[in-house]
N, C-alpha and C. Protein backbone atom coordinates (compact mmCIF):
# COMPACT_ATOMS: atom_id res chain seq x y z
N UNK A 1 48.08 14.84 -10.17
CA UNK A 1 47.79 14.81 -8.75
C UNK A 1 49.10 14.89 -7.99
N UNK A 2 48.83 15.54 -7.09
CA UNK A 2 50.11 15.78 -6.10
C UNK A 2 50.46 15.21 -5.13
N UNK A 3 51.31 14.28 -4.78
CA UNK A 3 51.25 13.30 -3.35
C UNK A 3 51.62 14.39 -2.08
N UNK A 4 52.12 13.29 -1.36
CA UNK A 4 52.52 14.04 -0.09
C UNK A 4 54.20 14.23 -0.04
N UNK A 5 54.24 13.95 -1.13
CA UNK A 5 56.28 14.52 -1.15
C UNK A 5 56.39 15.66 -2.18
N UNK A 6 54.96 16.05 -2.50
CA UNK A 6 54.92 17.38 -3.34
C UNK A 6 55.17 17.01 -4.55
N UNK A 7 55.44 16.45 -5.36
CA UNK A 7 55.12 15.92 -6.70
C UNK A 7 54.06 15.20 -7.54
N UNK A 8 54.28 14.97 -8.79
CA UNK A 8 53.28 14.42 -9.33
C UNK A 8 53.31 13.13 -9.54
N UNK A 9 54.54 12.41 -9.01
CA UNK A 9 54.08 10.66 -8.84
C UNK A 9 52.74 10.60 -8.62
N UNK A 10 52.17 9.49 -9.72
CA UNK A 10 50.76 8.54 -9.06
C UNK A 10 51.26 8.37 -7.51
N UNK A 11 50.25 8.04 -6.58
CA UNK A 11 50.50 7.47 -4.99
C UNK A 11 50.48 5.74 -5.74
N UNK A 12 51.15 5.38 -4.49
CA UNK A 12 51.83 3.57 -4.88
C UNK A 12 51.13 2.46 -4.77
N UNK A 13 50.13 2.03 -5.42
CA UNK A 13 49.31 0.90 -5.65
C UNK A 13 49.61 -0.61 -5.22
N UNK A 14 49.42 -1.03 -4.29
CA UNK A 14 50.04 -2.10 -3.45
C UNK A 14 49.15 -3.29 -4.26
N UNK A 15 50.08 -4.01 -4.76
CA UNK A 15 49.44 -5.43 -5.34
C UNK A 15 49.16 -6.52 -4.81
N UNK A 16 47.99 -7.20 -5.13
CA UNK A 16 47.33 -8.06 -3.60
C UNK A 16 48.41 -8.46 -3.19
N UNK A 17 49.37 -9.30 -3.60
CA UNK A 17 50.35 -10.26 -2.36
C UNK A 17 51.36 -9.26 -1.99
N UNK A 18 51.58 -8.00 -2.06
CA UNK A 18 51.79 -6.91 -1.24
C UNK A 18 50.87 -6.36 -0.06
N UNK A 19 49.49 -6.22 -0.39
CA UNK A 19 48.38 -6.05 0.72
C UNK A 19 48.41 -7.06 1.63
N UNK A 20 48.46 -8.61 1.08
CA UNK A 20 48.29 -9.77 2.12
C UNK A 20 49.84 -9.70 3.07
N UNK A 21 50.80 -9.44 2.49
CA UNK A 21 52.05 -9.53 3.11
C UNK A 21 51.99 -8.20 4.10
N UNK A 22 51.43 -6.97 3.58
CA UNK A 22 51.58 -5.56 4.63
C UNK A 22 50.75 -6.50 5.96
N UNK A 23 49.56 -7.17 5.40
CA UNK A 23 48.24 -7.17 6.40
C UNK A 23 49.02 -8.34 7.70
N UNK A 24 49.97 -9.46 6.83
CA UNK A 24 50.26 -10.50 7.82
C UNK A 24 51.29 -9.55 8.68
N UNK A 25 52.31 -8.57 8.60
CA UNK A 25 53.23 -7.80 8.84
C UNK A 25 52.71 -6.93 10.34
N UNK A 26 51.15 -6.78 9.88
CA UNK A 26 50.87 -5.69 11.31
C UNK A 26 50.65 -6.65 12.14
N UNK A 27 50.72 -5.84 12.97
CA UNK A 27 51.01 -6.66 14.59
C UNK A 27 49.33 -6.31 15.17
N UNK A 28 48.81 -7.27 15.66
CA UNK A 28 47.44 -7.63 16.27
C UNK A 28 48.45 -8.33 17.82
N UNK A 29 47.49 -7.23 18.62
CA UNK A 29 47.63 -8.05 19.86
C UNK A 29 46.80 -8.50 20.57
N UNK A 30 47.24 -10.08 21.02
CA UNK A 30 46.09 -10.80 21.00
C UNK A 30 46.31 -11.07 22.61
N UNK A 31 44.87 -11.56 23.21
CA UNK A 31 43.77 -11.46 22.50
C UNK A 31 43.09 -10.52 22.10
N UNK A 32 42.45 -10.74 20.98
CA UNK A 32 41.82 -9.65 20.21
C UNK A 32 40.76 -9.51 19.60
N UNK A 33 39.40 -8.93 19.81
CA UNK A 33 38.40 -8.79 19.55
C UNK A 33 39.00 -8.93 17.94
N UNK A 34 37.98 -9.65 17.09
CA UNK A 34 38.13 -9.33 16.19
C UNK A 34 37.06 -9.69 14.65
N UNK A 35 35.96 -8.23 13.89
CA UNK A 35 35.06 -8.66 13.28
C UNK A 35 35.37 -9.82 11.94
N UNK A 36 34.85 -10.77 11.41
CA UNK A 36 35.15 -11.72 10.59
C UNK A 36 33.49 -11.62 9.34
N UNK A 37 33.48 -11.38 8.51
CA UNK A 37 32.70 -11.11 7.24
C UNK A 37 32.51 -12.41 6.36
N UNK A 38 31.27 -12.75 6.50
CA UNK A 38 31.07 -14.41 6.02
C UNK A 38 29.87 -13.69 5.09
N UNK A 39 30.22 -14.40 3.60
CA UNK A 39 28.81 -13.74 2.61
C UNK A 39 28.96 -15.26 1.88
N UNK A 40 27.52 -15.67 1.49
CA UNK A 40 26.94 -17.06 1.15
C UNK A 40 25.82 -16.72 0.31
N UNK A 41 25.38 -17.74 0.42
CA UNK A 41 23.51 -17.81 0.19
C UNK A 41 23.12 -18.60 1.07
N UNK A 42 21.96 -18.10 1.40
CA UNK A 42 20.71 -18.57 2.41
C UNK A 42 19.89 -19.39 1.49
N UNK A 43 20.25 -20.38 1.11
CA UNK A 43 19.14 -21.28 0.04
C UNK A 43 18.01 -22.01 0.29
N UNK A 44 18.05 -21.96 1.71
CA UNK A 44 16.39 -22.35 1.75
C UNK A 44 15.75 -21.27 3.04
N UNK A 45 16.65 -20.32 3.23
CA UNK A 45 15.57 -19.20 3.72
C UNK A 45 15.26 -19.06 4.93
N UNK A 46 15.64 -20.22 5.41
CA UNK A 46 15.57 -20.56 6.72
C UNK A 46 16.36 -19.93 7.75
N UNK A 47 17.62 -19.43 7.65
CA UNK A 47 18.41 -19.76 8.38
C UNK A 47 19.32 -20.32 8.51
N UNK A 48 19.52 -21.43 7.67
CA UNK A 48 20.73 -22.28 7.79
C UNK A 48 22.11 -21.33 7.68
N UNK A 49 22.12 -21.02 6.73
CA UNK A 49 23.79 -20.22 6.19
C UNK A 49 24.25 -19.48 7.88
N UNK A 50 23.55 -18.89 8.65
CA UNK A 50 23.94 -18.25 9.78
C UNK A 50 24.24 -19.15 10.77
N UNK A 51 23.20 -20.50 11.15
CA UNK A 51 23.50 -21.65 11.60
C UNK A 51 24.99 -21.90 11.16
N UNK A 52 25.17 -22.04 10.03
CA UNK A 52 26.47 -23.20 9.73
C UNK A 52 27.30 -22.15 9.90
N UNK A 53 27.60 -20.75 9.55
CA UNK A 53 28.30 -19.77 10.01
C UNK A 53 28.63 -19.95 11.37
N UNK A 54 27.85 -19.81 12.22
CA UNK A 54 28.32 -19.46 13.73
C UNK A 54 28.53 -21.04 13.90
N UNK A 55 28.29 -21.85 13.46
CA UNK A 55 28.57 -23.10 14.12
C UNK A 55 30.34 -23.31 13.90
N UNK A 56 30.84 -22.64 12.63
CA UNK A 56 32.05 -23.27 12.32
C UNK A 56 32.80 -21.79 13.41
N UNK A 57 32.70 -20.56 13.67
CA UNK A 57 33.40 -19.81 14.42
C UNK A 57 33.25 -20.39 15.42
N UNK A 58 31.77 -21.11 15.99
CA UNK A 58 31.77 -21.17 17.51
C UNK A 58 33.15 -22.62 18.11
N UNK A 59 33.44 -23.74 16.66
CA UNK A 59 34.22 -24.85 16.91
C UNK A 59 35.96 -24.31 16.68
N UNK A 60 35.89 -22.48 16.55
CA UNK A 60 37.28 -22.11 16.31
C UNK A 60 37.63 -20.62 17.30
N UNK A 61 35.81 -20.64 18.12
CA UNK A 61 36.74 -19.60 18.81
C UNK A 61 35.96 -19.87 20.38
N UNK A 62 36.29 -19.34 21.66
CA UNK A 62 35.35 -19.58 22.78
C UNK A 62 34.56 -18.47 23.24
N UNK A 63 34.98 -17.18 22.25
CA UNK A 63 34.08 -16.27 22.42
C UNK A 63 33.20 -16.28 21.52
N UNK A 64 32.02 -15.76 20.89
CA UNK A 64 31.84 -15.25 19.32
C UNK A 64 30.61 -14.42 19.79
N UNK A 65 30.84 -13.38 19.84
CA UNK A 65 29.32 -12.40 20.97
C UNK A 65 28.46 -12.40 20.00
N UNK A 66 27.22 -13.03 20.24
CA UNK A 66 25.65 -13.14 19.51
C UNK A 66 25.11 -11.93 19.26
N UNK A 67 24.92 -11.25 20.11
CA UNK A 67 24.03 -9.90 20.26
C UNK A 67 24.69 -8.93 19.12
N UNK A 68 25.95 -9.00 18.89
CA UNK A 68 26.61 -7.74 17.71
C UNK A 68 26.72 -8.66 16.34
N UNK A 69 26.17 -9.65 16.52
CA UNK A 69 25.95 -10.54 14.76
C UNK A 69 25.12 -9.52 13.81
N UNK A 70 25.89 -9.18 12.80
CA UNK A 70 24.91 -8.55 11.63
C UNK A 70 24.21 -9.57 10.82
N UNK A 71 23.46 -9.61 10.15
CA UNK A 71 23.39 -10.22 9.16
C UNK A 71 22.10 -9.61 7.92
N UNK A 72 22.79 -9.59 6.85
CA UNK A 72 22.13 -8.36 5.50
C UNK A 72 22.00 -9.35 4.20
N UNK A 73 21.02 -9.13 3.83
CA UNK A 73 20.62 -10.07 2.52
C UNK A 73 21.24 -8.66 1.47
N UNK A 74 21.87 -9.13 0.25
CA UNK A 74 21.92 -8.58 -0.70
C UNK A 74 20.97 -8.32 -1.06
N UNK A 75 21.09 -6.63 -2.13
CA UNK A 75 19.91 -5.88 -2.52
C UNK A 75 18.74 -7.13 -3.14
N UNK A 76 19.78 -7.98 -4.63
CA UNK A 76 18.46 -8.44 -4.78
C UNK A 76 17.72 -9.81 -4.02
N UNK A 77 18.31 -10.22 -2.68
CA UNK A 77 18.13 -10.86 -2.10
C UNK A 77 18.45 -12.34 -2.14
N UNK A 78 19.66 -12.57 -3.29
CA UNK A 78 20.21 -14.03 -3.61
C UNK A 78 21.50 -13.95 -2.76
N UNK A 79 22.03 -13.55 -2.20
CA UNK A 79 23.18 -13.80 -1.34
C UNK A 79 22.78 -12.68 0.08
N UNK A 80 23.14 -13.38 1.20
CA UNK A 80 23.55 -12.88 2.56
C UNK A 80 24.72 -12.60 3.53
N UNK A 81 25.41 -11.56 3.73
CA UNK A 81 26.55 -11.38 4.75
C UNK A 81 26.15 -11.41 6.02
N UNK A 82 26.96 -12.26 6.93
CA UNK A 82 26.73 -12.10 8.06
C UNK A 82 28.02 -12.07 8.52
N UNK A 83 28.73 -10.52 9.77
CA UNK A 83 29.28 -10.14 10.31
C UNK A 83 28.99 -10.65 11.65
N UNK A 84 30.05 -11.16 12.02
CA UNK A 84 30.49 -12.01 13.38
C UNK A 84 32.13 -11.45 13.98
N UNK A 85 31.91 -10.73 15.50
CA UNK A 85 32.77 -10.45 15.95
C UNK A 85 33.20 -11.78 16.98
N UNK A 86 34.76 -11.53 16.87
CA UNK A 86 34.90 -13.22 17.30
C UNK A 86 36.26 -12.93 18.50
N UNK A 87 36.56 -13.51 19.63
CA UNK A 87 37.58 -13.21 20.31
C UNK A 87 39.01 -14.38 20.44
N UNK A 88 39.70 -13.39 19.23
CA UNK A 88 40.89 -14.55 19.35
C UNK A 88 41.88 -14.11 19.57
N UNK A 89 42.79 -15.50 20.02
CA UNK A 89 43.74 -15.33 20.99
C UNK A 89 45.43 -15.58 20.18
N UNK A 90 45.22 -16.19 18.98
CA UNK A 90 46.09 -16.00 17.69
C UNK A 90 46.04 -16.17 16.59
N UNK A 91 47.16 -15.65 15.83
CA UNK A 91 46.85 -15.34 14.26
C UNK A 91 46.64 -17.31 13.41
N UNK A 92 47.44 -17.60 14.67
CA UNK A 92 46.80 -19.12 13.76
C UNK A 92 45.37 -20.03 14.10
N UNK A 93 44.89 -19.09 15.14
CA UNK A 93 43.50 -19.47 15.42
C UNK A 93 42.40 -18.81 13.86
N UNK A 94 42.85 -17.86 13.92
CA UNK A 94 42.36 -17.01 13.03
C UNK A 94 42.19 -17.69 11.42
N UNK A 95 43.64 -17.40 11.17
CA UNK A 95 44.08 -18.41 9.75
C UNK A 95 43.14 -20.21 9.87
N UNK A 96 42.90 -20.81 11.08
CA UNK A 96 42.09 -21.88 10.84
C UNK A 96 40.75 -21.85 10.59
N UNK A 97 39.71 -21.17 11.46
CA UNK A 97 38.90 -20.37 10.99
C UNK A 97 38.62 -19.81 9.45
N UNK A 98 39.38 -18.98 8.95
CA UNK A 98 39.27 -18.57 8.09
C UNK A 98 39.30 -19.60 6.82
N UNK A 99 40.16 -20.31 7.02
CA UNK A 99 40.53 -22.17 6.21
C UNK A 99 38.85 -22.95 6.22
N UNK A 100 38.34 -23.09 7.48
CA UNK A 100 37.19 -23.51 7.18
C UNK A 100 35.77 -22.98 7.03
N UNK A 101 35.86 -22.01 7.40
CA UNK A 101 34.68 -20.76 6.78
C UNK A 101 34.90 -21.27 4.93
N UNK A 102 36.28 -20.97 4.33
CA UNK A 102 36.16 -21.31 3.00
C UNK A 102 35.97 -22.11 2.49
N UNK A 103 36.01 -23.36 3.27
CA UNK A 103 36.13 -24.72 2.71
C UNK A 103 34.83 -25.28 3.10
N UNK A 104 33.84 -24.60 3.46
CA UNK A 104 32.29 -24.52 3.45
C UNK A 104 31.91 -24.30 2.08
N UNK A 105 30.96 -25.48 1.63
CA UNK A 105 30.05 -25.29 0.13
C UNK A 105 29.80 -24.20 0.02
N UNK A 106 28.99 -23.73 0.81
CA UNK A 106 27.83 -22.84 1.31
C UNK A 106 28.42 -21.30 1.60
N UNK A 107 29.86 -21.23 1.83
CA UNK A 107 30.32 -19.79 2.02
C UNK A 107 31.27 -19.45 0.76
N UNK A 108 30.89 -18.12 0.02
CA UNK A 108 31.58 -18.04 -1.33
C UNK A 108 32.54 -17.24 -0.94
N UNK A 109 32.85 -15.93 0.04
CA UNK A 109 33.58 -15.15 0.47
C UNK A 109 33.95 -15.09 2.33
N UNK A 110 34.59 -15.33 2.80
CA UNK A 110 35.11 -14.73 4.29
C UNK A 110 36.30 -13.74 4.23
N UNK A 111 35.87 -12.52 4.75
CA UNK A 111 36.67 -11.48 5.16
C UNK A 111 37.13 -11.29 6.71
């Protein structure tokens, strides 16, 4: 395969704490709309997992717009993502958020 300097180098495979270091590196200017990816399980079906979702963005951000909430059950229907656009105002609002989205039983992944 041929890159873009006209040779056959492989292109350069960035290793996660290269990706996390490029990602902390770009510049976000805040404030800044910004979507946040919460995937769990819904274990009693109800509702809860989206409850406790928006409850922990709503105690980390003063925006979190309702109306553009996704939320998608996996194909075979044992886990749910719910996409929440959230309006923050810095990267350490963000990073706290993100700290307790994980440190939820109930949430296995936040993006």
């Amino acid at each position: 395969m041929t890159n873009q300097n006209g040779n056959d180098t492989p292109p350069r495979v960035l290793s996660q704490a290269n990706r996390l270091k490029a990602l902390e590196e770009t510049p976000l200017e805040y404030p800044v709309d910004f979507p946040i990816k919460v995937i769990g399980q819904d274990s009693d079906g109800a509702g809860s997992f989206r409850a406790i979702v928006l409850g922990i963005l709503d105690r980390h951000f003063a925006s979190v717009e309702r109306s553009g909430v996704a939320e998608r059950p996996s194909r075979g229907g044992k886990y749910t993502s719910i996409t929440a656009t959230v309006r923050a105002d810095s990267k350490d609002q963000l990073d706290a958020a993100y700290a307790a989205l994980t440190a939820s039983d109930e949430v296995l992944w936040a993006l």
